[in-house]
N, C-alpha and C. Protein backbone atom coordinates (compact mmCIF):
# COMPACT_ATOMS: atom_id res chain seq x y z
N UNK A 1 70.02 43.77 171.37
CA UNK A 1 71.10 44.42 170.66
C UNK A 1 70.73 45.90 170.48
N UNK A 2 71.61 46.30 171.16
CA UNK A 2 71.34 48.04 170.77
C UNK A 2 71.88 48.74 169.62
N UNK A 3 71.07 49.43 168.78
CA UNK A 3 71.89 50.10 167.72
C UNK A 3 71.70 51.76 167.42
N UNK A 4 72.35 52.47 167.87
CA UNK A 4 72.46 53.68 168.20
C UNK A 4 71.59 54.56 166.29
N UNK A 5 71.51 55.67 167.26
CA UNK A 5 69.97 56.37 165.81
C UNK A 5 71.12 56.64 164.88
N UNK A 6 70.78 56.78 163.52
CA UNK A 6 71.51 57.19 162.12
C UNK A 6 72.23 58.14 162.36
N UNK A 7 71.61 59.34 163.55
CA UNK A 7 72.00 60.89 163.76
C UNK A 7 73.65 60.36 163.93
N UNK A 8 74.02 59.67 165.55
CA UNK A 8 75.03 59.53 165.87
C UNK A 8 75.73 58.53 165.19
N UNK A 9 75.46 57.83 164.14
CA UNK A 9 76.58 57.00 163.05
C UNK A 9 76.58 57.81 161.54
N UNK A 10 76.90 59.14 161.49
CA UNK A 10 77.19 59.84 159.76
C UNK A 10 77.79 58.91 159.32
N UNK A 11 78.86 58.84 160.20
CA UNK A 11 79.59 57.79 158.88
C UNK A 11 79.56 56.81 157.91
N UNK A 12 78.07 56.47 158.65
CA UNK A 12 77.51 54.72 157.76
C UNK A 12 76.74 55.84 156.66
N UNK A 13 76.34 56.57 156.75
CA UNK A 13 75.53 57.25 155.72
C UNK A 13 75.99 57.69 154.40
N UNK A 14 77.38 57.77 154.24
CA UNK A 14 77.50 57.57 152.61
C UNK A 14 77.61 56.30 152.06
N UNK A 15 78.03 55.36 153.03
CA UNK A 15 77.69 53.92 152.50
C UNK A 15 76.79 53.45 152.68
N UNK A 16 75.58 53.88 153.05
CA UNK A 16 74.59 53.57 153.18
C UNK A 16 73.56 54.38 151.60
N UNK A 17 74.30 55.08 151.41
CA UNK A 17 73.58 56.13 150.26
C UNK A 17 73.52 55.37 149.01
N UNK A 18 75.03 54.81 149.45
CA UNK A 18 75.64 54.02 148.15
C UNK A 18 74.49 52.83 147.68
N UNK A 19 74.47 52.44 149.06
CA UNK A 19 73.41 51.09 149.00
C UNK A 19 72.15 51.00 148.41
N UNK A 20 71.42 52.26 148.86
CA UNK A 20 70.12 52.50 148.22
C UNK A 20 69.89 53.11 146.98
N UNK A 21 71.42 53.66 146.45
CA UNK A 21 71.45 53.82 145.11
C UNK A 21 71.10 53.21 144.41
N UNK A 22 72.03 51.70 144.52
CA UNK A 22 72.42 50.78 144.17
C UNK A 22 70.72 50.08 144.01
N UNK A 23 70.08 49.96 145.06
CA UNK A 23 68.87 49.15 144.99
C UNK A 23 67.72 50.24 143.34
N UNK A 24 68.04 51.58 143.33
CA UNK A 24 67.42 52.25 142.19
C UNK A 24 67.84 51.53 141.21
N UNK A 25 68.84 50.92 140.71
CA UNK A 25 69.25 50.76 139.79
C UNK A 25 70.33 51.93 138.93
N UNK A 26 71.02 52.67 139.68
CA UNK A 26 71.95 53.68 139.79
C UNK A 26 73.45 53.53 139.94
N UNK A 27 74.27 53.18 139.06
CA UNK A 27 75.82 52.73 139.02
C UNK A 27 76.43 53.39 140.66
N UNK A 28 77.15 52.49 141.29
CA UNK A 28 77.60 53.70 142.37
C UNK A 28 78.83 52.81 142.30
N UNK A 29 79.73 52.10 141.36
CA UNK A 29 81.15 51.50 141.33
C UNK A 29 81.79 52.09 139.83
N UNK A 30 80.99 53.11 138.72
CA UNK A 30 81.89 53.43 138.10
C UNK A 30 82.35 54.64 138.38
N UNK A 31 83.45 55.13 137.90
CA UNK A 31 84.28 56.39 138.30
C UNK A 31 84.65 57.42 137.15
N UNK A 32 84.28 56.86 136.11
CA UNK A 32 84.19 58.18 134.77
C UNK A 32 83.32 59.55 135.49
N UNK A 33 84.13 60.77 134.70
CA UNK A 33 83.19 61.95 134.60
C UNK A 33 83.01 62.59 136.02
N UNK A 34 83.75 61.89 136.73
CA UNK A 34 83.38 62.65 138.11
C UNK A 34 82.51 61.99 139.21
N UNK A 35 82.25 61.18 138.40
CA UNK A 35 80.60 59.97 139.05
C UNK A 35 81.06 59.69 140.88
N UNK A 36 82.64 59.25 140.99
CA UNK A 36 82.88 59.33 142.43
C UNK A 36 82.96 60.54 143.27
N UNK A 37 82.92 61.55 142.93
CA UNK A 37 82.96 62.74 143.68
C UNK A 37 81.52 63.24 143.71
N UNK A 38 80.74 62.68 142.87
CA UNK A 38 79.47 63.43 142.70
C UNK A 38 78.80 62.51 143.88
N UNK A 39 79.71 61.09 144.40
CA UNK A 39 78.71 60.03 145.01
C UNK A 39 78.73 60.81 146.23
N UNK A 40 80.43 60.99 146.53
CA UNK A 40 80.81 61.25 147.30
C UNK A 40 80.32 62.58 148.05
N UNK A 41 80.02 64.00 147.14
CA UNK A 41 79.59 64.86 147.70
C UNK A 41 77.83 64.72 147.82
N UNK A 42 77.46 63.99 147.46
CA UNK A 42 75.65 63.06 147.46
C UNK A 42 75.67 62.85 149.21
N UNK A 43 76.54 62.13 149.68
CA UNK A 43 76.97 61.11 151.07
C UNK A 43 76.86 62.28 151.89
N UNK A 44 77.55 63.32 151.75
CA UNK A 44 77.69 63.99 152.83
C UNK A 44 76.89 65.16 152.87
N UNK A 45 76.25 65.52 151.60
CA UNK A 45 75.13 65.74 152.08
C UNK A 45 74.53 65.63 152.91
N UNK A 46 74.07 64.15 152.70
CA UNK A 46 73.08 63.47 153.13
C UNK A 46 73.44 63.20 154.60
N UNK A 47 74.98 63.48 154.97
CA UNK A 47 75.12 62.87 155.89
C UNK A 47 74.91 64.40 157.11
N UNK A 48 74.65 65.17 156.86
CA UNK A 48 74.51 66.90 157.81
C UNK A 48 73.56 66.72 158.33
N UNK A 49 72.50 65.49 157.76
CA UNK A 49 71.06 65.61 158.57
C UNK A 49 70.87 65.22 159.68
N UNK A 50 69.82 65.51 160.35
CA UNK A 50 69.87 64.16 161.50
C UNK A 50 69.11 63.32 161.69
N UNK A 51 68.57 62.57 160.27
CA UNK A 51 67.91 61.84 160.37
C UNK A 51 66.56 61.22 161.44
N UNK A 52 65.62 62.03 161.79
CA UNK A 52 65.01 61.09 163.10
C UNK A 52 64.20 59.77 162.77
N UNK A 53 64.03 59.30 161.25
CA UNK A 53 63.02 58.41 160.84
C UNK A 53 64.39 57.03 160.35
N UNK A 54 65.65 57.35 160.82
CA UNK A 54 66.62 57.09 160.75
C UNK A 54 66.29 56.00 159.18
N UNK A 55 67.38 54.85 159.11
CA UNK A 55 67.35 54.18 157.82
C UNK A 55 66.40 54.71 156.86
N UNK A 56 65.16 53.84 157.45
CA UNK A 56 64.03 53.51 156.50
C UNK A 56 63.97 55.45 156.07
N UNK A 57 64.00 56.20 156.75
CA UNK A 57 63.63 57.92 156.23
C UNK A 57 64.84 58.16 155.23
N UNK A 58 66.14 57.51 155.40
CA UNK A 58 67.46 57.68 154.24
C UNK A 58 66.50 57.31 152.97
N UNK A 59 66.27 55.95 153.17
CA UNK A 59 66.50 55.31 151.67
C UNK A 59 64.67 56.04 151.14
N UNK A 60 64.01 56.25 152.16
CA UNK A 60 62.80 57.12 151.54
C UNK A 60 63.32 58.40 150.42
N UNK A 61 64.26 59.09 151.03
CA UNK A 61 64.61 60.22 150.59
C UNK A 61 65.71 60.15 148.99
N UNK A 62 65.96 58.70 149.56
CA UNK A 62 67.38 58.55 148.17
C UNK A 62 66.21 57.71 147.04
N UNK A 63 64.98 57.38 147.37
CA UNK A 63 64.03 56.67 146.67
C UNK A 63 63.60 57.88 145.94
N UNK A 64 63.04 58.97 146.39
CA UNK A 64 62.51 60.21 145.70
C UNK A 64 63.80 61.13 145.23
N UNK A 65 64.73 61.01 146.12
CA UNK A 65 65.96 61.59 144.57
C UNK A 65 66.16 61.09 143.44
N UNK A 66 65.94 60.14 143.47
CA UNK A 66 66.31 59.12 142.14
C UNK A 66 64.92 59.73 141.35
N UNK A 67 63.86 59.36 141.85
CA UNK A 67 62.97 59.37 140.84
C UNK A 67 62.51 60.98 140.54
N UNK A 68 62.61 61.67 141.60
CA UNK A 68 62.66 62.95 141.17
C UNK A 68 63.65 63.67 140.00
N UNK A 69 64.82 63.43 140.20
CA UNK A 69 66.09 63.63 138.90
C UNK A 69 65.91 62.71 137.88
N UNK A 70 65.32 61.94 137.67
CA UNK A 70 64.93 60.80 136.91
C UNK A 70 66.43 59.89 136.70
N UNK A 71 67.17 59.65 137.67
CA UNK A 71 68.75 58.74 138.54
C UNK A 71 69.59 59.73 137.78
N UNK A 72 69.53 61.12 138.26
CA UNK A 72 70.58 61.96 137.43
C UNK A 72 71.65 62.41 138.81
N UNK A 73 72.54 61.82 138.68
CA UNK A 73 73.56 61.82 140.45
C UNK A 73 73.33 63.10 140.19
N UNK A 74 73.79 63.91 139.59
CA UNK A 74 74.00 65.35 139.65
C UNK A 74 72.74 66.50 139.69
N UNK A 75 71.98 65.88 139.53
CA UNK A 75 70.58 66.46 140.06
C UNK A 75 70.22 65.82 141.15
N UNK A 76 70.62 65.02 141.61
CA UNK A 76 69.98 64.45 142.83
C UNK A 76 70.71 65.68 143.67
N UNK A 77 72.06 65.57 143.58
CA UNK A 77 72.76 66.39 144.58
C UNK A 77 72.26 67.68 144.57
N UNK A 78 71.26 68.51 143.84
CA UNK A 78 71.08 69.56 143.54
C UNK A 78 69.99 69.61 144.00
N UNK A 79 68.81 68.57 144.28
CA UNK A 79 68.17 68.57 144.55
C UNK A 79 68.42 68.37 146.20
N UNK A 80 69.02 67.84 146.67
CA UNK A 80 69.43 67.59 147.92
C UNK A 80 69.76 68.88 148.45
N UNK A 81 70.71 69.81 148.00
CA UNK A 81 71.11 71.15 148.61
C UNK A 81 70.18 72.06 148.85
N UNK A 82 69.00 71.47 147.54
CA UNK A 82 67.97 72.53 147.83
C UNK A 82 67.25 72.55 148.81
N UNK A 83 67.00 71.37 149.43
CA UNK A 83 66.55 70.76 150.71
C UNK A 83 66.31 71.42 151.72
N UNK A 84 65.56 72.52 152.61
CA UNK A 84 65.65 72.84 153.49
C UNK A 84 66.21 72.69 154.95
N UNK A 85 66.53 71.60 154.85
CA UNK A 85 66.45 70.63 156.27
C UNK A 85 68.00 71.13 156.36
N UNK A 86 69.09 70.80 155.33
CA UNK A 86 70.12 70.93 155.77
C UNK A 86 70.93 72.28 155.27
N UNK A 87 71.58 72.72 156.45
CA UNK A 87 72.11 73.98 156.17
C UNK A 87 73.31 73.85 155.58
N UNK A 88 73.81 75.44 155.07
CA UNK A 88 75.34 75.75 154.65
C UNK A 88 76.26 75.15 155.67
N UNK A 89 75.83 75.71 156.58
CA UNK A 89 77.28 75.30 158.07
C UNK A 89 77.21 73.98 158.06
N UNK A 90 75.99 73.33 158.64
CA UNK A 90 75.79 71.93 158.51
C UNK A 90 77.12 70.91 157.33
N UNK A 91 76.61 71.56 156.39
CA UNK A 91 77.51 71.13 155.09
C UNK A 91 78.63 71.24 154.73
N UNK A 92 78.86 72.11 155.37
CA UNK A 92 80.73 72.26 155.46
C UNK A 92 81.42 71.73 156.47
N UNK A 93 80.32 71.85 157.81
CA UNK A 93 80.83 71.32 158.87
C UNK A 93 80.93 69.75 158.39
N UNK A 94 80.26 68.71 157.97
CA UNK A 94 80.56 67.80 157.53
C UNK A 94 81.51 67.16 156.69
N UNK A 95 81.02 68.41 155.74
CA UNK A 95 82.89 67.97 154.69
C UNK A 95 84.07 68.33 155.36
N UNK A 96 84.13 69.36 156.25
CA UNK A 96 85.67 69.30 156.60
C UNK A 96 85.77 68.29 157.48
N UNK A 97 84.71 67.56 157.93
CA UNK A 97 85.11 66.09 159.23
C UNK A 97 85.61 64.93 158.17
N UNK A 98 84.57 64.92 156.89
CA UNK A 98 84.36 63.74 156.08
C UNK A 98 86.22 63.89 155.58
N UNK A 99 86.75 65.20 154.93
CA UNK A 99 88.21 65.48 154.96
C UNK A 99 89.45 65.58 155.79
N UNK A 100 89.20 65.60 156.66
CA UNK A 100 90.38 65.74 158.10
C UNK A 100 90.56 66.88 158.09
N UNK A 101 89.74 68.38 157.75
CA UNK A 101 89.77 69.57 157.39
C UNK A 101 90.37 70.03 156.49
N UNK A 102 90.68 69.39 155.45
CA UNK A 102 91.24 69.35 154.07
C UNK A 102 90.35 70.10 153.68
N UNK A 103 90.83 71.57 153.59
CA UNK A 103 89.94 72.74 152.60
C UNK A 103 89.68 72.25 151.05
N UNK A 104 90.93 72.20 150.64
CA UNK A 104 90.80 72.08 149.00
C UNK A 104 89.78 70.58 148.63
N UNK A 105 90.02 69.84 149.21
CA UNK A 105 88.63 68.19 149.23
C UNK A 105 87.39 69.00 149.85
N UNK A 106 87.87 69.31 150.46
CA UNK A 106 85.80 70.06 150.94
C UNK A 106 85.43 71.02 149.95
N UNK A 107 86.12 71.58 149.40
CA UNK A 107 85.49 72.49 148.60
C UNK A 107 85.27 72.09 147.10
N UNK A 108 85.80 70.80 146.66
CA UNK A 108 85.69 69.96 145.48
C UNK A 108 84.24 69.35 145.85
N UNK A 109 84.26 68.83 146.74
CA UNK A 109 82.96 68.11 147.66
C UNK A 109 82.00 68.90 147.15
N UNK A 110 81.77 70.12 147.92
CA UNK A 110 80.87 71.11 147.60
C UNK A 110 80.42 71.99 146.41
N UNK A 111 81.77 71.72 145.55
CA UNK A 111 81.42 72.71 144.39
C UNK A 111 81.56 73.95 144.35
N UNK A 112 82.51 74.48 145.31
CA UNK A 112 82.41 76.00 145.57
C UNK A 112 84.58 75.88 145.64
N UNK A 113 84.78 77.07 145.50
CA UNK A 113 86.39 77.35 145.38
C UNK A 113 86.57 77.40 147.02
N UNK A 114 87.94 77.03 146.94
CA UNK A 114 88.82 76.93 148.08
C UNK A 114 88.42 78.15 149.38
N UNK A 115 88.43 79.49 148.30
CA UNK A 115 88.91 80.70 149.11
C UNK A 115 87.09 80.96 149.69
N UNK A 116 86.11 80.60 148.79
CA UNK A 116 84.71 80.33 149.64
C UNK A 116 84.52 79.51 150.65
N UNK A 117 85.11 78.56 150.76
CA UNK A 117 85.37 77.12 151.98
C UNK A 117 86.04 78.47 153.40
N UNK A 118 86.89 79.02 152.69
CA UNK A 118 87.99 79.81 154.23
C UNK A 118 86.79 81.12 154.70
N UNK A 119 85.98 81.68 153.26
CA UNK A 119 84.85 82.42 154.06
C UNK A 119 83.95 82.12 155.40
N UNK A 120 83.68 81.25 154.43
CA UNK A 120 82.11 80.49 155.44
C UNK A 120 82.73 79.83 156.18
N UNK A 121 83.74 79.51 156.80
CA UNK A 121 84.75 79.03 158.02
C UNK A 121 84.42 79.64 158.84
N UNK A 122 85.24 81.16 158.26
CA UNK A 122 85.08 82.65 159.28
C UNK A 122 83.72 82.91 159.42
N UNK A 123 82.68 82.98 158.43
CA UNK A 123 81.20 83.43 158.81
C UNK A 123 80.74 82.93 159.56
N UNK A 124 80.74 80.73 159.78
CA UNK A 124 80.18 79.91 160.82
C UNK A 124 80.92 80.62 162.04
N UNK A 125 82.29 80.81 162.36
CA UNK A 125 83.29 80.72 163.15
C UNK A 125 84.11 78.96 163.62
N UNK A 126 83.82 78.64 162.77
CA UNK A 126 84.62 77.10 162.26
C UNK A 126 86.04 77.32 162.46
N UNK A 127 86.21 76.19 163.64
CA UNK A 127 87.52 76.27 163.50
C UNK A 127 88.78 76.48 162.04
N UNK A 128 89.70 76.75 162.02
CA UNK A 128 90.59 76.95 160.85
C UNK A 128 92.09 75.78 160.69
């Protein structure tokens, strides 16, 4: 059975994020406060990388977010951006796929205003 590397399936990677949350002991089904958008912009993060240690290197990394933020979603994600590995373009380029290029959802995603999403479009040269 062949199963293609993490790189070429992003998509399993926010449900996959979810999963190893879930194994921290980290709510990833309530939705107060923002908790789904915070999962949600966590996922795609996570999902810009390209994983080469594929799975087992995800849930390594969502193992030391947790315990690094001490399970604070919103520091994890902060801690995640800080991340070297994955870039600005990377990260937008993802949210506008994860959106159907829905500016205003990518830029909720990200945390940054609309009219910053249409910058860094033009700066990558990202389609519009």
């Amino acid at each position: 059975m062949h199963l293609p590397p993490l790189r070429d399936r992003s998509e399993d990677i926010p449900l996959l994020t979810r999963f190893f949350l879930s194994e921290q002991g980290i709510p990833v089904d309530g939705n107060g406060n923002g908790h789904a958008a915070t999962l949600d912009r966590l996922g795609l993060i996570l999902s810009a990388r390209l994983w080469p240690g594929n799975v087992r290197e995800l849930r390594a990394t969502i193992r030391r977010l947790a315990l690094t933020s001490g399970a604070d979603l919103g520091r994890m994600v902060e801690l995640a951006l800080c991340d070297d590995s994955t870039s600005e373009e990377s990260q937008l380029a993802a949210a506008l796929q994860a959106t159907g290029g829905n500016k205003s959802r990518a830029a909720e995603i990200l945390g940054v205003s609309e009219g910053a999403i249409r910058k860094r479009i033009r700066k990558y040269g990202l389609s519009e």
